[in-house]
Protein backbone atom coordinates (compact mmCIF):
# COMPACT_ATOMS: atom_id res chain seq x y z
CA UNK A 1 242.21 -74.73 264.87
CA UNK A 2 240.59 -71.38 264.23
CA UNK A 3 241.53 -68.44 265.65
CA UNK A 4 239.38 -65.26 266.71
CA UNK A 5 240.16 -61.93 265.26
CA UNK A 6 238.69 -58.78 266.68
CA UNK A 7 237.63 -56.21 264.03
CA UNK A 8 236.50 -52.71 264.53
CA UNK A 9 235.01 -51.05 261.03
CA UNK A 10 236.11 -47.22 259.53
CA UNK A 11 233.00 -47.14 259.04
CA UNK A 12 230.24 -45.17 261.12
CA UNK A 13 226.83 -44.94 261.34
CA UNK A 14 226.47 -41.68 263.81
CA UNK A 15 228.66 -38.50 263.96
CA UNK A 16 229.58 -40.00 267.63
CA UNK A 17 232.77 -40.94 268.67
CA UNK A 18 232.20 -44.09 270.59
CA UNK A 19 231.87 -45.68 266.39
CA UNK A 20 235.39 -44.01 265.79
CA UNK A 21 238.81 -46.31 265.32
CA UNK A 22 240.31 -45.69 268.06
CA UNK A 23 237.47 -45.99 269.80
CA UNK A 24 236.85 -49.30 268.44
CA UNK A 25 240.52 -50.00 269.27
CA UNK A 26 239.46 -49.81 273.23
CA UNK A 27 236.64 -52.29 272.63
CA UNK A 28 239.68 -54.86 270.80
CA UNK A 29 241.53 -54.12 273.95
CA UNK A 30 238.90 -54.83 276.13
CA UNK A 31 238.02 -58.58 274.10
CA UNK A 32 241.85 -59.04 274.02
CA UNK A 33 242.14 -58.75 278.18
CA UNK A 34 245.05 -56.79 277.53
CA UNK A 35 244.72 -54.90 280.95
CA UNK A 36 244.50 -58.59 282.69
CA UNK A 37 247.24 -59.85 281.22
CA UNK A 38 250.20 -56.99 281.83
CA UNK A 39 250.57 -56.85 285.19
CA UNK A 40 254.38 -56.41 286.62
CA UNK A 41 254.99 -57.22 282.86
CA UNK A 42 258.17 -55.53 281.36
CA UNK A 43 256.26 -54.69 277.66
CA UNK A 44 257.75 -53.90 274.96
CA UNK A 45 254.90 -52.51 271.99
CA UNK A 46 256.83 -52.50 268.98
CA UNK A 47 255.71 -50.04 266.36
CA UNK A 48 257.32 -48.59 263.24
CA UNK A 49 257.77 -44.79 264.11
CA UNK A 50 258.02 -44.09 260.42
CA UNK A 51 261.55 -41.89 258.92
CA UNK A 52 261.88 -38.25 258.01
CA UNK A 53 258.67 -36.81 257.04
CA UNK A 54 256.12 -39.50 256.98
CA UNK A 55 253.57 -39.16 258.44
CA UNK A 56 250.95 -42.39 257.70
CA UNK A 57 252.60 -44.12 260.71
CA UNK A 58 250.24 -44.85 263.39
CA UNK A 59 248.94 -41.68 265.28
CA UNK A 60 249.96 -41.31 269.11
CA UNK A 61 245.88 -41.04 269.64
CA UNK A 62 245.67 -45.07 268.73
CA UNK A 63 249.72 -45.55 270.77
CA UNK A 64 248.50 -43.67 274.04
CA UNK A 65 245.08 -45.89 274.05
CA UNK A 66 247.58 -49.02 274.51
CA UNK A 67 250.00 -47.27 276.62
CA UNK A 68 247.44 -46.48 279.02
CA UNK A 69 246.05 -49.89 278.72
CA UNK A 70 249.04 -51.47 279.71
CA UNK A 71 249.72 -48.99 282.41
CA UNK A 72 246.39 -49.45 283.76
CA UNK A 73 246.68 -52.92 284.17
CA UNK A 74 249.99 -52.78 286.04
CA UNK A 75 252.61 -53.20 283.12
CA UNK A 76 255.25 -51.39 282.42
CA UNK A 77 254.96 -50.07 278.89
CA UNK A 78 258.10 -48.63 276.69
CA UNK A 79 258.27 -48.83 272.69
CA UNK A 80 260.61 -49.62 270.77
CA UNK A 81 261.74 -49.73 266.87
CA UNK A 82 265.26 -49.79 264.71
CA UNK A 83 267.96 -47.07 266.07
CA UNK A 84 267.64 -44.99 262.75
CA UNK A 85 264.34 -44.73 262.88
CA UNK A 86 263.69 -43.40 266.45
CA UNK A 87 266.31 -40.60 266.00
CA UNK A 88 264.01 -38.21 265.33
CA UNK A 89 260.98 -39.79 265.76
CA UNK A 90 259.86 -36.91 268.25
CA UNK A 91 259.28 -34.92 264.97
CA UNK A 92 256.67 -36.86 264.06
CA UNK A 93 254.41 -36.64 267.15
CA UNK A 94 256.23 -39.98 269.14
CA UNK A 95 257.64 -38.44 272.42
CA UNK A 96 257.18 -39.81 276.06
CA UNK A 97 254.83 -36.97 276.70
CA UNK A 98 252.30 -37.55 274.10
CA UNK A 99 252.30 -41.49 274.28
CA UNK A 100 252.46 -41.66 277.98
CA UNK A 101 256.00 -44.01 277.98
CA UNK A 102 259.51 -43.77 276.48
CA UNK A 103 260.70 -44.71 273.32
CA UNK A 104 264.02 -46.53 272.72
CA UNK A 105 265.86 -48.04 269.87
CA UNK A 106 265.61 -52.09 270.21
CA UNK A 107 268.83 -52.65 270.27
CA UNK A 108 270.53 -49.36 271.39
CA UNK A 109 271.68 -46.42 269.92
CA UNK A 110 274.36 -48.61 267.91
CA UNK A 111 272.62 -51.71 267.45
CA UNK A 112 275.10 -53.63 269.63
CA UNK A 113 272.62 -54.72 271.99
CA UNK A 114 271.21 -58.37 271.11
CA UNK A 115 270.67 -62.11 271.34
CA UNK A 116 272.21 -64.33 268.90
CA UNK A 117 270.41 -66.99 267.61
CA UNK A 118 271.46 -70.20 265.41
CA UNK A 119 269.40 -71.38 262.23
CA UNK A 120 270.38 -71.98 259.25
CA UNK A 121 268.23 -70.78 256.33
CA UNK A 122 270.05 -69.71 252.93
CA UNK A 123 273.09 -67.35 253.22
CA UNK A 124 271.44 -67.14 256.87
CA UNK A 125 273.10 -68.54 260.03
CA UNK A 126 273.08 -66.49 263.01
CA UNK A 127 269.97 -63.72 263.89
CA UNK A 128 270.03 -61.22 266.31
CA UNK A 129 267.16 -60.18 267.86
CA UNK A 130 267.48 -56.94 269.55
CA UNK A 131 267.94 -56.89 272.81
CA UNK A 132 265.53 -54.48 274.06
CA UNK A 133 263.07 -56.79 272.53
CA UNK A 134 263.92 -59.77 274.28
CA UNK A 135 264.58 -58.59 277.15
CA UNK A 136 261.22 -57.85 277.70
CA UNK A 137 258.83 -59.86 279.63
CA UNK A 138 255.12 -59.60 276.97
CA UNK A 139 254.98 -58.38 273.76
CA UNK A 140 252.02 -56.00 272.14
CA UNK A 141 253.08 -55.40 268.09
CA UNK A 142 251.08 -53.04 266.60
CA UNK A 143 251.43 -52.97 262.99
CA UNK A 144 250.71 -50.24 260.61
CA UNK A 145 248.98 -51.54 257.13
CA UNK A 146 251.21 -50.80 253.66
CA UNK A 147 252.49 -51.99 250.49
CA UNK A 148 255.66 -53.27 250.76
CA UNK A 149 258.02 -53.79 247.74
CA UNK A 150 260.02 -57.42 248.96
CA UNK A 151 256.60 -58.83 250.81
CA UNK A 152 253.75 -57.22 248.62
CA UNK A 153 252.52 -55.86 251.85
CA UNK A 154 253.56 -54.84 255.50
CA UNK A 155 251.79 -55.84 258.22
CA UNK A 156 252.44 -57.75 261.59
CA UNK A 157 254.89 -59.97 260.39
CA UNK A 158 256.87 -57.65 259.00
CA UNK A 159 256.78 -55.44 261.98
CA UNK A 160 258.33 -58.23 264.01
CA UNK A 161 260.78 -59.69 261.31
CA UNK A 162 262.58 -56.76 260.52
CA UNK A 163 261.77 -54.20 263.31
CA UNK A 164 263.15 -56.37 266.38
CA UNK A 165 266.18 -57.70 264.47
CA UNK A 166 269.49 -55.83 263.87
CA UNK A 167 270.60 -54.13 261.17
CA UNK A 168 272.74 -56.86 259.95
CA UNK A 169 270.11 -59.40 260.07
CA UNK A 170 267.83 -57.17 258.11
CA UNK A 171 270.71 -56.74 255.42
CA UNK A 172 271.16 -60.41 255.05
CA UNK A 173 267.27 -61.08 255.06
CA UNK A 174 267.10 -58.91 252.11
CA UNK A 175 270.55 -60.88 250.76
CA UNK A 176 268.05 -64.30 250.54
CA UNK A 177 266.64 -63.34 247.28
CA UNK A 178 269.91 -63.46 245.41
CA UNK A 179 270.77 -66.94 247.26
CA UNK A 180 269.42 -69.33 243.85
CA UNK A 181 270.99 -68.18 240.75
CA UNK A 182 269.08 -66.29 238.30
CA UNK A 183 271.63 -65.07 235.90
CA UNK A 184 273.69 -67.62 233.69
CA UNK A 185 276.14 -65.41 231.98
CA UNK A 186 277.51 -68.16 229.73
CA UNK A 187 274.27 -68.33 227.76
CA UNK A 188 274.19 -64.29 226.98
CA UNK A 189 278.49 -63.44 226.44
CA UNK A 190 277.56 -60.57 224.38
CA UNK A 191 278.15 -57.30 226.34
CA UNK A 192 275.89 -55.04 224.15
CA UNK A 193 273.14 -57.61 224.58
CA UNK A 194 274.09 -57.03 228.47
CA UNK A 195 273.47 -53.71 227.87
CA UNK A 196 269.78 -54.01 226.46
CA UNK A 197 268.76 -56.39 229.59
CA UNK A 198 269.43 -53.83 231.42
CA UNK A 199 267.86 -50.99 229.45
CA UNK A 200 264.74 -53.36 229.10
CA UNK A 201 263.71 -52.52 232.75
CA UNK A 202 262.23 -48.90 233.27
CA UNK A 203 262.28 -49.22 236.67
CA UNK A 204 266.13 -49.71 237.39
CA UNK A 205 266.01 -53.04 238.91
CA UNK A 206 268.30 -54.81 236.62
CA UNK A 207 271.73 -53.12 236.52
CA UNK A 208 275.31 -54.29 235.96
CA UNK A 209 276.73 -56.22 239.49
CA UNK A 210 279.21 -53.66 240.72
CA UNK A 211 281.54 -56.14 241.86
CA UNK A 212 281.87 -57.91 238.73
CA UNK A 213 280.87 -56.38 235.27
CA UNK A 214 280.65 -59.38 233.68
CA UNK A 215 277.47 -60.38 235.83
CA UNK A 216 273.72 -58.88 235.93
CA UNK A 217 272.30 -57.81 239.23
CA UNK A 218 268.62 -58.17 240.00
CA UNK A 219 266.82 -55.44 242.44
CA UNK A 220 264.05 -57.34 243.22
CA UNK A 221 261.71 -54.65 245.50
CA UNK A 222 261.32 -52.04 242.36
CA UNK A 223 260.42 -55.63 239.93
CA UNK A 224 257.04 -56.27 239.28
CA UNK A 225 257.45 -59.00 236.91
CA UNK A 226 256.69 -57.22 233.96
CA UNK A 227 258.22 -59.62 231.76
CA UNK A 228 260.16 -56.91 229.51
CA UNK A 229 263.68 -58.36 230.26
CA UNK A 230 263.07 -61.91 229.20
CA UNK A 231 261.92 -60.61 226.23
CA UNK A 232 265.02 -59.09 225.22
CA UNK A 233 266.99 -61.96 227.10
CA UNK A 234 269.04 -64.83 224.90
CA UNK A 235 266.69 -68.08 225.72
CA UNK A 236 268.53 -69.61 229.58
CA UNK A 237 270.31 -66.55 230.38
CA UNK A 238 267.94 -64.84 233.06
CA UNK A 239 265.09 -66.37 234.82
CA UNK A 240 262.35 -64.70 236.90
CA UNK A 241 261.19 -67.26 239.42
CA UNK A 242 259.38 -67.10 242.34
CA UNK A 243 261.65 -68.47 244.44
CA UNK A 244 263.79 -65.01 244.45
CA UNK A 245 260.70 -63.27 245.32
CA UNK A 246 259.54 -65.89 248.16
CA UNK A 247 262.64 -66.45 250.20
CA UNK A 248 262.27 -62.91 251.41
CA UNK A 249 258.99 -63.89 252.76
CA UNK A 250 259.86 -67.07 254.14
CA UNK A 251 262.97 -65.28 255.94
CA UNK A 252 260.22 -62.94 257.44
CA UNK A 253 258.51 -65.64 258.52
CA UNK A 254 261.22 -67.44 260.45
CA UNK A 255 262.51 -64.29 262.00
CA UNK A 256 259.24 -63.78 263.46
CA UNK A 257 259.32 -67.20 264.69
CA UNK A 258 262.63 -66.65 266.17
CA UNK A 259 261.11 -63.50 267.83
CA UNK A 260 258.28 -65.09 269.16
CA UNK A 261 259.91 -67.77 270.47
CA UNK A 262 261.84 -65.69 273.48
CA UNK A 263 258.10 -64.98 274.89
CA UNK A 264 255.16 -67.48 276.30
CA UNK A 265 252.99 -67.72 274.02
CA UNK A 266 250.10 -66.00 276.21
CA UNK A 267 252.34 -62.79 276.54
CA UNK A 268 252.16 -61.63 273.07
CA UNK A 269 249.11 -59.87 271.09
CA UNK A 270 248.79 -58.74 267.80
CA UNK A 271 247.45 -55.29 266.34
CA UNK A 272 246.99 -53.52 262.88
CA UNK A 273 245.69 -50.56 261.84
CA UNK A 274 244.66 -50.32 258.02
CA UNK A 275 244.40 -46.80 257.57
CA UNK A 276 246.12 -44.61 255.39
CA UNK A 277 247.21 -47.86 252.96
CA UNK A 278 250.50 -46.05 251.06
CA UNK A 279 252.13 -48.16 248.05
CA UNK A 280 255.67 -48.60 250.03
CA UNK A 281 257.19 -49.19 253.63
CA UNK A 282 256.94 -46.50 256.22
CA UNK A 283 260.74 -46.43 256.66
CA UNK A 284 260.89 -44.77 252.72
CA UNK A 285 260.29 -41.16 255.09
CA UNK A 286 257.59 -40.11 253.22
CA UNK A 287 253.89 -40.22 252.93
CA UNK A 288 251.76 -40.58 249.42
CA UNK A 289 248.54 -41.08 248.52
CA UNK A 290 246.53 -44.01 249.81
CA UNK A 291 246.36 -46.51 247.09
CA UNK A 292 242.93 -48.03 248.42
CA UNK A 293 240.07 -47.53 250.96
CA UNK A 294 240.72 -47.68 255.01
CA UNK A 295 239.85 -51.40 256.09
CA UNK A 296 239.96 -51.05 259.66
CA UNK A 297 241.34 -52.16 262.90
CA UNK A 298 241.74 -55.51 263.99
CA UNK A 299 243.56 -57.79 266.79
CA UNK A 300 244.35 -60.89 268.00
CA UNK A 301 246.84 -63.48 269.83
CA UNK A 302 247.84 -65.03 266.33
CA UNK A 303 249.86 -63.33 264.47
CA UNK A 304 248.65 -65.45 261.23
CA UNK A 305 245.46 -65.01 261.90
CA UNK A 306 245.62 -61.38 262.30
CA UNK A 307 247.45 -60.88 258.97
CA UNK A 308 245.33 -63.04 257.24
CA UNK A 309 242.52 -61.23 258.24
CA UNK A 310 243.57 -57.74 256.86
CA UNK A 311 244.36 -59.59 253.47
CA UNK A 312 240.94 -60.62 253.67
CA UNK A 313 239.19 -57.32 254.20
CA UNK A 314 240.99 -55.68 251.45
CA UNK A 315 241.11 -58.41 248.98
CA UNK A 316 238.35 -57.31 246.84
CA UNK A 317 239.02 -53.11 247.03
CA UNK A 318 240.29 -51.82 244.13
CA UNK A 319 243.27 -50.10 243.81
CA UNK A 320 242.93 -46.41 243.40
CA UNK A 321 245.19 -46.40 240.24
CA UNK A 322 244.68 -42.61 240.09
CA UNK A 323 246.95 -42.02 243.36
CA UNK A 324 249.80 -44.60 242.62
CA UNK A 325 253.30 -42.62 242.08
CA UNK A 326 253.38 -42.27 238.59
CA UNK A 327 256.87 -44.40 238.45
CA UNK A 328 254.97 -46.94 239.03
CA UNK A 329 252.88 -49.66 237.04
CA UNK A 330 250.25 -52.03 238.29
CA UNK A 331 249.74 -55.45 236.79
CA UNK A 332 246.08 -56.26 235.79
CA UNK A 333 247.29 -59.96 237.47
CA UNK A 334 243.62 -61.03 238.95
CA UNK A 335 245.30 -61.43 242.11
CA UNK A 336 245.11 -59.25 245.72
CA UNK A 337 245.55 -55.41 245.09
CA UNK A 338 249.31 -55.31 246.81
CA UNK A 339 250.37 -58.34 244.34
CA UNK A 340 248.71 -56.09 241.60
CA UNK A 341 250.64 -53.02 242.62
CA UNK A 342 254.11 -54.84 243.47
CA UNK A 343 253.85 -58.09 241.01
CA UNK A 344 252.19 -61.51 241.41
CA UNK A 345 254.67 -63.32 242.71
CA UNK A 346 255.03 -60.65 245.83
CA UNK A 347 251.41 -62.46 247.04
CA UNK A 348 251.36 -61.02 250.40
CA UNK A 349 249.38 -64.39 251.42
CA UNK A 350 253.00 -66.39 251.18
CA UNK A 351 254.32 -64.85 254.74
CA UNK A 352 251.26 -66.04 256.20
CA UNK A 353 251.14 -69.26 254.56
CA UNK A 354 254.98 -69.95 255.53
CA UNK A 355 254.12 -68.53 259.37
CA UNK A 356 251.38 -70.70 259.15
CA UNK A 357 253.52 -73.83 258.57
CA UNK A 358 256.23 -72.83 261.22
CA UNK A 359 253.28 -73.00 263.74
CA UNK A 360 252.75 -69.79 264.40
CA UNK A 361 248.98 -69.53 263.76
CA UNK A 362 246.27 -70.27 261.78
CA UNK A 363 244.42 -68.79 258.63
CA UNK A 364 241.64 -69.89 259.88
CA UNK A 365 239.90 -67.17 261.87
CA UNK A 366 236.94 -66.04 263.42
CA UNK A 367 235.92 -62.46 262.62
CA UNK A 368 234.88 -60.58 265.87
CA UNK A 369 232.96 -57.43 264.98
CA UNK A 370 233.61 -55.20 268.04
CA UNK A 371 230.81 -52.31 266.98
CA UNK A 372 228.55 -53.86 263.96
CA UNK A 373 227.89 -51.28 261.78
CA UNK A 374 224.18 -49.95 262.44
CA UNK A 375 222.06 -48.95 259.02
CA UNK A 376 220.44 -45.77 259.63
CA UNK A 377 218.57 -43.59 257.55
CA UNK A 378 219.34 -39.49 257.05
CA UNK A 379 218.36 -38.00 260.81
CA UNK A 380 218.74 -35.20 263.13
CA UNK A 381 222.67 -35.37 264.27
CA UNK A 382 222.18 -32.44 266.82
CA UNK A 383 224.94 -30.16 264.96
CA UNK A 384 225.05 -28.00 267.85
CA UNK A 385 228.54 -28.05 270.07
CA UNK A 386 228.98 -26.04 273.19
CA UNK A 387 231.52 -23.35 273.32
CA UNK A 388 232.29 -24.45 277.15
């Protein structure tokens, strides 16, 4: 099955705003039959209001388009993300004024609001899916674009899989990549040689395990499979396998399904805005440098698709190695930029590949230009603006 995937360009050809995003943005709503679709609807649109002082999240100009979308058609529109994250979200532009609907925390202001669900998945049994979340009646996600130091990248997926579950979930999600064993103590006894593992890493993400000494702790977001520990490692005492890297992605993927599952299938949409492409997750609270070149909007009813897509657009962009945080290192690994920047085995094409296999979608996709780029040579742009 292929899939169709609205796409509107950064790209202009006039100094008009009708070839702006969120202009473009109307036209995806308008192919997407949002407005149709919403009526007497409960919907929740889940975004990620960012933390603290970021401020790459998605502006209110491209929220209040969908907002009014969904009002216009009849639906009842609220938004909602984690508890920590909208206290205090009004200081970054998201208030019910400026977006046109209110803003809540999924699951209340302390995250005892949610749906259990059973499946068993690693040290995973029981997910709860926020209850503002499921309690609603059609679902618009619209994801902001990122690097993300677990998945490689952030996108839709990851909007759904961590945003509409509970903070407990999320912990335990994270808890999957230390599930298969990756340190065998018995082959490295010496404490000093211990001791220069750990020093091996310049980024920190190998440190004693603080509940027993005696054992070596892997952070796997600030890894990027650099290879320096294994080099100082006795031969059987560490390994760096992709399976500790994947099962994060693979838990994303099944919390999305989970997710999904509590709506009909024709009363969910999918949007991302790659703009403003920053190495890590909005929720660090701040806001660097973009670490390659705006890709776009896009949309569509499948989620895979829809991901896919973006990895698609900005698989051959470089990375602008110039803006990367200087604590960081990118890995000349041939593969996309974000498994560059974060590692190789952090391919941000394994969520979609394990959604893809859960049934969620398709990577097969149709791209929908919304506004086709026009080639136009240097003209008159009438500079002149009225001052009424």
């Amino acid at each position: 099955m292929t899939s169709t995937v609205y796409y509107g360009s950064p790209r202009q050809a006039r100094l008009n705003a009708k070839e702006t995003l969120p202009a473009k943005l109307d036209l995806i709503l308008e192919a997407l039959h949002l407005r149709d679709r919403v009526k007497n609807e409960m919907v929740c649109l889940k975004l990620h209001v960012g933390n603290n002082i970021g401020y790459s999240t998605i502006h209110p100009v491209f929220v209040r388009k969908v907002v009014q979308a969904i009002k216009d058609g009849g639906g009842k529109p609220f938004i909602a993300d984690v508890d920590w994250d909208v206290a205090g979200c009004e200081q970054r532009g998201y208030t019910s004024e400026v977006l046109g609907c209110p803003v809540y925390p999924a699951a209340g202001p302390r995250e005892n609001y949610f749906f259990a669900h059973e499946r068993d998945y690693k040290n995973l049994k029981t997910w709860k899916v926020a209850g503002m979340v499921e309690e609603a009646t059609f679902l618009v996600n619209f994801a902001h674009i990122k690097g993300h130091p677990a998945t490689g990248f952030g996108g839709a997926f990851k909007n759904i899989a961590l945003g509409c579950m509970v903070g407990e979930t999320r912990s335990q999600m994270h808890d999957v990549n230390h599930y298969d064993k990756y340190w065998f103590k018995e082959n490295c006894p010496d404490r000093a040689v211990m001791q220069q593992i750990v020093d091996s890493c310049p980024f920190g993400g190998i440190v004693f395990d603080k509940y027993d000494p005696d054992e070596l702790h892997i952070h796997f977001e600030p890894c990027n499979q650099c290879g320096r520990c294994l080099k100082v490692a006795p031969p059987g005492s560490l390994k760096i396998d992709p399976v500790n890297f994947h099962s994060f992605m693979e838990a994303c993927a099944i919390s999305t399904d989970i997710v999904l599952s509590t709506f009909d299938k024709s009363k969910v949409t999918h949007l991302a805005l790659a703009t403003q492409m920053t190495p890590v997750c909005d929720c660090f609270g701040f806001t660097s440098m973009p670490i390659m070149q705006d890709a776009g909007i896009f949309g569509s009813d499948d989620i895979v698709a829809v991901d896919t897509a973006v990895l698609d657009q900005t698989a051959n962009s470089s990375l602008f190695l110039e803006n990367l945080p200087t604590c960081m290192e990118a890995q000349p690994n041939g593969g996309h930029p974000f498994a560059q920047l974060h590692g190789k085995f952090k391919d941000p094409y394994m969520v979609v590949r394990y959604g893809e296999k859960l049934g969620l979608g398709s990577m097969k996709y149709n791209l929908v230009d919304v506004f086709p780029l026009t080639e136009i040579g240097p003209q008159s742009q009438g500079y002149y603006i009225s001052a009424k």
